[in-house]
Protein backbone atom coordinates (compact mmCIF):
# COMPACT_ATOMS: atom_id res chain seq x y z
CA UNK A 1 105.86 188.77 47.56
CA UNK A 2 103.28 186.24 46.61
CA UNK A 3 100.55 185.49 49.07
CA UNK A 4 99.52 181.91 50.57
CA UNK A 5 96.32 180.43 50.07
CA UNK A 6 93.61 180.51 52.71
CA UNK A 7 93.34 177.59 55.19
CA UNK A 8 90.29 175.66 56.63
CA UNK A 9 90.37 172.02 58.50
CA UNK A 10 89.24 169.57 56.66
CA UNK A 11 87.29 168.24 60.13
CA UNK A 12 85.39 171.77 60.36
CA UNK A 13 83.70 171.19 56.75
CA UNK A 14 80.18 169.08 55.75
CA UNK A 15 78.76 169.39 51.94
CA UNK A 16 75.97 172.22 52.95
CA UNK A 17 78.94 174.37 54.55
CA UNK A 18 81.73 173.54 51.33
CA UNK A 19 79.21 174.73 48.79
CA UNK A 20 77.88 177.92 50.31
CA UNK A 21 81.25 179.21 52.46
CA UNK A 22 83.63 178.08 49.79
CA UNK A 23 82.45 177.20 46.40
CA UNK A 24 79.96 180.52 46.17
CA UNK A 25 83.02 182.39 47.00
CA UNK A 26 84.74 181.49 44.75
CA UNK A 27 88.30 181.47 45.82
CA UNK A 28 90.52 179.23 46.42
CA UNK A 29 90.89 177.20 49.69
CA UNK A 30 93.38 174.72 51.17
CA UNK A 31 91.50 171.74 53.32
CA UNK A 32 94.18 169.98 55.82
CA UNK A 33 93.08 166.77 56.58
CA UNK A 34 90.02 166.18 54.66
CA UNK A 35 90.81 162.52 53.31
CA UNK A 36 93.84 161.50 55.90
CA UNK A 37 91.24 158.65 56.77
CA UNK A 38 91.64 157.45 53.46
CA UNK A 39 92.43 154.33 53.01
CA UNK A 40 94.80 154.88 49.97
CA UNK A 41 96.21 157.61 51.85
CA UNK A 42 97.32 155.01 54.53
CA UNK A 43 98.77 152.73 51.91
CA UNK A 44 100.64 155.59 50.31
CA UNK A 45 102.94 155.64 53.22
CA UNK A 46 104.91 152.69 51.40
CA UNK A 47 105.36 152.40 47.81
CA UNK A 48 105.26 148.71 47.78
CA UNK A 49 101.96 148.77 49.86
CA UNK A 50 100.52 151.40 47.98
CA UNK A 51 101.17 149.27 44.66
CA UNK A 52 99.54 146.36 46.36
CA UNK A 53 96.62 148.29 47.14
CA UNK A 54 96.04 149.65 43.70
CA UNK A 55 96.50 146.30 42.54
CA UNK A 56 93.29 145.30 43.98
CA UNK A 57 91.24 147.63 42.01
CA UNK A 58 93.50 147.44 38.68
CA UNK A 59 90.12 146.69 36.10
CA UNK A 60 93.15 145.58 32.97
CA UNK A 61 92.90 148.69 31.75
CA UNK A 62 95.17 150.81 29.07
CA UNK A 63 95.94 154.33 29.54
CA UNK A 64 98.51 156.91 27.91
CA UNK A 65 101.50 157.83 30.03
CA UNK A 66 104.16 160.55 29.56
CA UNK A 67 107.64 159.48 29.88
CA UNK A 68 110.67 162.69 30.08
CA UNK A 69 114.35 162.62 29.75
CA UNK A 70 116.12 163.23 32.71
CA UNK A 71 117.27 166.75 31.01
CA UNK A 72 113.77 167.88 31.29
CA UNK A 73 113.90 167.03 35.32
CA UNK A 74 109.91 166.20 35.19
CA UNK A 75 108.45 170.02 33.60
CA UNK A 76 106.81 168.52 30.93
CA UNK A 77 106.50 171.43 28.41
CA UNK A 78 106.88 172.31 24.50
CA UNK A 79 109.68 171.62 22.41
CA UNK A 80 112.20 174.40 22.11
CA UNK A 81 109.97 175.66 17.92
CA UNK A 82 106.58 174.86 19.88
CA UNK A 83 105.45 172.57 17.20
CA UNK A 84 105.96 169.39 19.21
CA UNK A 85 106.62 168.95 22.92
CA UNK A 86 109.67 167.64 25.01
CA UNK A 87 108.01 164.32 26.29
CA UNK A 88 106.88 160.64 24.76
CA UNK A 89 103.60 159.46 25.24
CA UNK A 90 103.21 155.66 25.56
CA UNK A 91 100.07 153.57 25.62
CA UNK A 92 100.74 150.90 28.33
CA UNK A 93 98.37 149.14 30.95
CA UNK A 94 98.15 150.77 33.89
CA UNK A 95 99.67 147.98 35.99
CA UNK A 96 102.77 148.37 34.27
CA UNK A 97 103.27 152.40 34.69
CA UNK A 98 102.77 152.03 38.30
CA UNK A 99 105.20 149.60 38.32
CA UNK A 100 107.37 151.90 36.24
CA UNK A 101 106.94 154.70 38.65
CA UNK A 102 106.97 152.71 42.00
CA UNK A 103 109.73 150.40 41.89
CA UNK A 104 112.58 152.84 42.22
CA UNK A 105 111.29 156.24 42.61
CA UNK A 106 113.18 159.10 41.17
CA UNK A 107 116.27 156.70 39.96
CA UNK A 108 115.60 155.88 36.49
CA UNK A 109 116.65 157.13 33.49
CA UNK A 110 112.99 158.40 32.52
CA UNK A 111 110.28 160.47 34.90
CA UNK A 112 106.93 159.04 34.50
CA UNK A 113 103.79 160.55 34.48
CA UNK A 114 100.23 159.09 34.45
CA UNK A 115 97.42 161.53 34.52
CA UNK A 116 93.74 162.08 34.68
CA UNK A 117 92.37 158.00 34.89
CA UNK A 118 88.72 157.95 35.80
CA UNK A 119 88.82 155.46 38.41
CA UNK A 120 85.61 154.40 38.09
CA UNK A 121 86.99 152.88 34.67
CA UNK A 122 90.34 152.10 35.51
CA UNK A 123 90.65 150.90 39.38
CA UNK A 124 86.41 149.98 40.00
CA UNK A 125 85.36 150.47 43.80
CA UNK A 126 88.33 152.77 44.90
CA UNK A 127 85.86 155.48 44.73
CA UNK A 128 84.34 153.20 47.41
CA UNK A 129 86.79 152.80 49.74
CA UNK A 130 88.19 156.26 49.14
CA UNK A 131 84.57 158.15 48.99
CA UNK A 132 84.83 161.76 48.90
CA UNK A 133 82.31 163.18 51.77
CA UNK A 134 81.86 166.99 50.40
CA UNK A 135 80.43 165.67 46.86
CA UNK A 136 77.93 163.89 45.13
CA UNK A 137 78.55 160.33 44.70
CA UNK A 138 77.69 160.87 40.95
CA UNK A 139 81.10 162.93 41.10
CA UNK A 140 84.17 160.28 40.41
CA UNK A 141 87.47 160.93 41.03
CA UNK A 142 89.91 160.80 38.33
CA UNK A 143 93.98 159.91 40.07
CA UNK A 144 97.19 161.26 38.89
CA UNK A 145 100.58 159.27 39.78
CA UNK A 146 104.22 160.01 39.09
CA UNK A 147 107.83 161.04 39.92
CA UNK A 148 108.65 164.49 40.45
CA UNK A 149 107.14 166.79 37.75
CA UNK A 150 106.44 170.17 37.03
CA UNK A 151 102.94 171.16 35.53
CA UNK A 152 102.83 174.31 34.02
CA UNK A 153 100.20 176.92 34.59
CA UNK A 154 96.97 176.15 33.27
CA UNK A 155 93.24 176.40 33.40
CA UNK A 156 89.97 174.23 34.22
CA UNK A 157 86.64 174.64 32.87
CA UNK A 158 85.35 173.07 35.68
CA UNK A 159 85.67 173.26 39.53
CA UNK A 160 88.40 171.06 40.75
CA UNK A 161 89.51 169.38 44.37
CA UNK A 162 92.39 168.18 44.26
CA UNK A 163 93.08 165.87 47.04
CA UNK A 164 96.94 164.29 48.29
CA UNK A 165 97.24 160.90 48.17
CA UNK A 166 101.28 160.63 48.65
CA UNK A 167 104.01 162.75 48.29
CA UNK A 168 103.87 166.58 48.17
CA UNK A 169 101.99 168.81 46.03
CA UNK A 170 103.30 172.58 45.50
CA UNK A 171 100.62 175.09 44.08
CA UNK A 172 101.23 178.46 42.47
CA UNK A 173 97.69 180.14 41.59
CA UNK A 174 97.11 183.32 39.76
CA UNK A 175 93.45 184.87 38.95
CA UNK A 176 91.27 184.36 36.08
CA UNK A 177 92.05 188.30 35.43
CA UNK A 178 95.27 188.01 35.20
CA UNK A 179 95.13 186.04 31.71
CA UNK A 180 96.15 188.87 29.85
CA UNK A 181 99.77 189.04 31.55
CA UNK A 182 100.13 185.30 31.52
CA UNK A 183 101.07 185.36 27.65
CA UNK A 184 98.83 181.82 26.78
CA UNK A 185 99.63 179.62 24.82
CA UNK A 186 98.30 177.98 21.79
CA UNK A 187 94.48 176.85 22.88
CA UNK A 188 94.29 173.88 20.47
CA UNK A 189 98.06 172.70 20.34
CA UNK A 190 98.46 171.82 24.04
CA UNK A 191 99.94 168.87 26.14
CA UNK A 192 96.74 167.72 28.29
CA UNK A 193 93.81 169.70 26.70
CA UNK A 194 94.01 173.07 28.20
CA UNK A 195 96.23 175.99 27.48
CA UNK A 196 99.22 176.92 29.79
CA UNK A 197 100.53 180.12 30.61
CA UNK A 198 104.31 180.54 28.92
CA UNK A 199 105.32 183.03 31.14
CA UNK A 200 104.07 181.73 34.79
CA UNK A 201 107.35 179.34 35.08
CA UNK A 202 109.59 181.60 33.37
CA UNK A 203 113.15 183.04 34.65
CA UNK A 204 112.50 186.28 36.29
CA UNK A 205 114.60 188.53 33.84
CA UNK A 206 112.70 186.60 31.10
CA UNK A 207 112.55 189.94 28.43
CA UNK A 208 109.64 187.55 26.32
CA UNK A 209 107.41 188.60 29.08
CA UNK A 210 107.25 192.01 30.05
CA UNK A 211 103.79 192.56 31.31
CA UNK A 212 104.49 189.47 33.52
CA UNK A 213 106.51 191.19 35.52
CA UNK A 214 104.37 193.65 36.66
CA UNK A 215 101.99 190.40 38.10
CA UNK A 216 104.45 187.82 39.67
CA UNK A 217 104.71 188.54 42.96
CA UNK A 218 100.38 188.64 42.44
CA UNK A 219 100.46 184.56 42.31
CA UNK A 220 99.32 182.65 45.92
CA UNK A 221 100.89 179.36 47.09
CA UNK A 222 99.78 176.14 48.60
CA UNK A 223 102.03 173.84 50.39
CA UNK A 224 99.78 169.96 50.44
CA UNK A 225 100.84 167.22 52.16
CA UNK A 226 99.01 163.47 52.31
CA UNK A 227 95.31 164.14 53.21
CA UNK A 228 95.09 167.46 52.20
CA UNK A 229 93.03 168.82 49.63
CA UNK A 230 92.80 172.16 47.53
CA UNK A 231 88.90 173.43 46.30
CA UNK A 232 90.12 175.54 42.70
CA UNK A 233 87.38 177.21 41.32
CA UNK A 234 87.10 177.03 37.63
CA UNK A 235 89.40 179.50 35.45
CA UNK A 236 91.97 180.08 38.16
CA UNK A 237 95.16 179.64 36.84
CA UNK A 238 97.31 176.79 38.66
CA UNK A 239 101.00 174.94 38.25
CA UNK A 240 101.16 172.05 40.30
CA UNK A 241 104.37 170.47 41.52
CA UNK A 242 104.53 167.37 42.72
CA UNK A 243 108.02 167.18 44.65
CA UNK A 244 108.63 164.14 45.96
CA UNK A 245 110.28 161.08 44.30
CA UNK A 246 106.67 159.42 44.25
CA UNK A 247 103.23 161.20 44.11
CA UNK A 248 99.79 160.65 43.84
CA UNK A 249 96.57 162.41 43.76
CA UNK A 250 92.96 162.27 42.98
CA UNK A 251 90.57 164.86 41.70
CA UNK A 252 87.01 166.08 41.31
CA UNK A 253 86.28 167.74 38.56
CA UNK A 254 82.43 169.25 38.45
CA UNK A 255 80.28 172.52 37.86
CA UNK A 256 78.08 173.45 40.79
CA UNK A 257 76.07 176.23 38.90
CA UNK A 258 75.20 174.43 35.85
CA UNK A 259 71.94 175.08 34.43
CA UNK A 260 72.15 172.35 31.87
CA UNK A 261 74.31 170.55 29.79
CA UNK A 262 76.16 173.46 27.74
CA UNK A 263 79.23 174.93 29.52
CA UNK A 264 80.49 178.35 29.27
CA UNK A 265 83.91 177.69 27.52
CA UNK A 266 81.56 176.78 24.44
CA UNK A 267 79.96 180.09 24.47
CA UNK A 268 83.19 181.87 24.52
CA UNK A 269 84.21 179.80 21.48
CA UNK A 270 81.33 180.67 20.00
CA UNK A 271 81.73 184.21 20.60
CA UNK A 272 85.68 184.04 19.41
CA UNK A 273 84.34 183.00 15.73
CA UNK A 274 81.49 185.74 15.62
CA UNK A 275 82.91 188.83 17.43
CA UNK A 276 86.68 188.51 17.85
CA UNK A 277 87.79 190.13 14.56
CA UNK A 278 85.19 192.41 13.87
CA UNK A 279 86.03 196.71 14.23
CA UNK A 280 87.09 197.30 17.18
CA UNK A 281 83.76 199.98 18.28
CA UNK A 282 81.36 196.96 16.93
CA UNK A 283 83.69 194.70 19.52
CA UNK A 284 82.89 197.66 22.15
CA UNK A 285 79.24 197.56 21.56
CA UNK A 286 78.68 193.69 21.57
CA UNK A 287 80.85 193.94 25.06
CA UNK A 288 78.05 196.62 25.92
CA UNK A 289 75.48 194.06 25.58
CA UNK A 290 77.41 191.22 27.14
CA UNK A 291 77.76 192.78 30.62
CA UNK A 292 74.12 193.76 30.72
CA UNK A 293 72.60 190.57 29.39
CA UNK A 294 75.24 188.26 30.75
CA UNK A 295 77.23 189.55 33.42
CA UNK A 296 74.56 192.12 34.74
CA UNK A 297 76.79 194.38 36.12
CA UNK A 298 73.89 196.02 37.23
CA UNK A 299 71.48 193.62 38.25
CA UNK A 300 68.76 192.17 35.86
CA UNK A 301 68.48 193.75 32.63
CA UNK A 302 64.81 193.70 33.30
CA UNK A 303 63.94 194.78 36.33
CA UNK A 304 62.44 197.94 35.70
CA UNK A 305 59.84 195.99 34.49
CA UNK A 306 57.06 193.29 36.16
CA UNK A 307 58.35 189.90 36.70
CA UNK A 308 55.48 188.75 34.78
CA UNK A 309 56.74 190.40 31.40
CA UNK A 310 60.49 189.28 31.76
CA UNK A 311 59.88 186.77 28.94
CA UNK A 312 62.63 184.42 28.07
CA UNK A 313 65.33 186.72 30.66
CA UNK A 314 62.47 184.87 33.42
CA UNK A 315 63.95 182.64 36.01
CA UNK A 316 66.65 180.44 34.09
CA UNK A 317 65.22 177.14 35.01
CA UNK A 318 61.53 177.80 33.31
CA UNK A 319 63.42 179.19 30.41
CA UNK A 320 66.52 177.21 29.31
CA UNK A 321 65.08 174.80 27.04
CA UNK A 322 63.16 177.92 25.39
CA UNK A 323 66.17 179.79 24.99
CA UNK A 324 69.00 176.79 23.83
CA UNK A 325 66.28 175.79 21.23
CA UNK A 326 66.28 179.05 19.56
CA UNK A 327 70.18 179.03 19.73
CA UNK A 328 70.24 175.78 17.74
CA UNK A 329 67.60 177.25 15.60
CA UNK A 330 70.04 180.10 14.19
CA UNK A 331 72.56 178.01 14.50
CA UNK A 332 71.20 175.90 11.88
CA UNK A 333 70.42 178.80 9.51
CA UNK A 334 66.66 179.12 10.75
C-alpha cells in the first residue's frame, strides 16, 4: 500500500529551519497552512472574487493554454501513436482563459488548462501581496489555473513548492530511483518540457509495464487543500491532480545547492552523447570514475592527500571558474 507524505505546520517553519530540516534532506514534505494568510487564497473562496482579484494584477499579457475534450476528462496525455498529443493549445490573453475557466467551472464542453505564468510578467505585484516567507524574494512564483485535470508523472530539474491557492491538489510521488520501472517517455517529444512516466497512471493489469508492478504500491500521497504547500525536491517523480471543478496554484521553482550557473541535467546530457553507447565494460569503467569524482561514495577522492595539493578537486567555490573554463576549452576542440 502506498505511503503518505510526511507532515509539518506551516506555522512551525522560518527560512533558516526549511533549508536545513527539509531541503538538505531531501525528501518530500507537506506544509499545512503555510500561505492560508494569503490574500489570493482568501479570494479563491469565490470564483467571481477570485477573478476580480486577478484582474487587478492582469499586466495584458498572452499566454498558451491547453484546451481537452470532455472524452479526455482533464489527463492531458499523448495521442493514442505518440506522435501528437490528445489536447489543443491556444494562444489567448490571459484575461480571457480565466474567464474561460471561471465562469462555469467544470460545465463546458472543453477543460481548460493554463500553466506555468511567471507572475512577475503576467499579473505584476501579486508576488507582493502573496510573498512567499521561506524564499528569497529573487524567487518568483509562477501560477497554474484550471478545471479538473490530471498531470501525469513527471520530473523537475529544480526544487519545487508548490503552494494551494483553490481547489484541491492530489499528489502521487515516486523516487528518483525508481526511473527505471517508470518506463519514460520520449525526453524531447513531451507536453510541458519534461518527460512523464507512461506507466505511473496506468491500469493495474497494464501487461506494457511489467517491472511497474513490482514498484506501485512504492509511490507516497499528498492530500492539499487551500493554504497548503508541498517542498519536492528536484528529480522526484510527481502526478498532480487537481480535483475540483476550479483550481489554482503557484510555484517556486529554484536550486539551493547551485554552485553557478550550469545545472546538472546538462551534464547528464552531456554524458548521454559521450558515454551512453559505448561497450558496455568502457560504460562500467567511466561509472567507476563517476562515483569517485562525482558522487564520492567514499568521501573526497583526495583526501589521502594535504588539502594544500587538492588542486582543481579544492573547495568548489575557489575552483569553478578554473574548472568550467577548461570544460569549454575541450569543448571547443582545444
Amino acid at each position: 500500500m502506498s505511503g503518505t507524505v510526511t507532515e509539518i505546520a506551516g506555522a512551525e517553519l522560518d527560512a533558516g529551519r526549511f533549508l536545513h530540516e527539509i531541503v538538505e534532506s531531501c525528501r518530500p514534505v507537506v506544509i499545512r497552512g503555510l500561505v492560508s494568510h494569503w490574500p489570493a487564497v482568501q479570494a479563491a473562496h469565490t470564483p467571481t472574487v477570485f477573478r476580480a482579484y486577478l484582474r487587478r494584477f492582469d499586466a495584458g499579457g498572452q499566454m498558451e493554454a491547453f484546451f481537452g475534450e470532455p472524452r479526455i476528462a482533464g489527463k492531458y496525455y499523448y495521442s493514442d501513436d505518440l506522435a501528437g498529443f490528445n489536447f489543443e493549445r491556444r494562444r489567448m490573453h490571459l484575461s480571457d482563459a480565466l474567464d474561460l475557466i471561471l465562469s462555469d467551472p467544470g460545465a463546458g464542453d472543453q477543460s481548460v488548462y493554463a500553466g506555468s505564468l511567471v507572475t512577475a510578467d503576467y499579473l505584476p505585484s501579486f508576488d507582493v501581496e502573496n510573498a512567499m516567507p521561506l524564499l528569497d524574494r529573487a524567487i518568483g512564483g509562477r501560477i497554474w489555473l484550471g478545471h479538473a485535470s490530471n498531470v501525469s508523472a513527471h520530473y523537475d530539474t529544480a526544487d519545487n513548492l508548490a503552494c494551494v491557492v483553490a481547489g484541491r491538489r492530489r499528489f502521487t510521488l515516486y523516487a528518483p530511483e525508481l526511473i527505471a520501472s517508470l518506463y519514460v517517455g520520449p525526453i524531447d517529444n513531451t507536453m510541458a518540457g519534461q518527460p512523464i512516466s507512461m506507466a505511473a497512471s496506468s491500469r493495474p493489469d497494464d501487461e506494457r509495464f511489467p517491472r511497474f508492478a513490482a514498484v506501485r504500491d512504492q509511490a507516497l500521497t499528498a492530500e492539499l487543500l487551500p493554504g497548503d504547500a508541498l517542498y519536492l525536491p528536484k528529480l522526484w517523480w510527481h502526478q498532480v491532480e487537481a480535483t475540483a471543478p476550479f483550481n489554482a496554484l503557484v510555484n517556486y521553482w529554484w536550486d539551493p545547492f547551485a554552485a553557478g550557473p550550469d545545472a546538472p541535467y546538462t551534464a547528464m546530457l552531456l554524458a548521454m552523447i559521450a558515454i551512453s553507447e559505448r561497450p558496455s565494460p568502457e560504460r562500467q569503467a567511466w561509472k567507476a570514475l563517476f562515483s569517485h569524482y562525482v558522487f564520492r561514495d567514499h568521501g573526497h577522492p583526495l583526501a589521502h592527500l594535504p588539502s594544500e595539493r587538492h588542486g582543481v578537486l579544492g573547495p568548489l567555490k575557489d575552483n569553478y571558474g578554473r574548472i568550467r573554463a577548461r570544460v569549454m576549452q575541450m569543448l571547443r576542440g582545444g
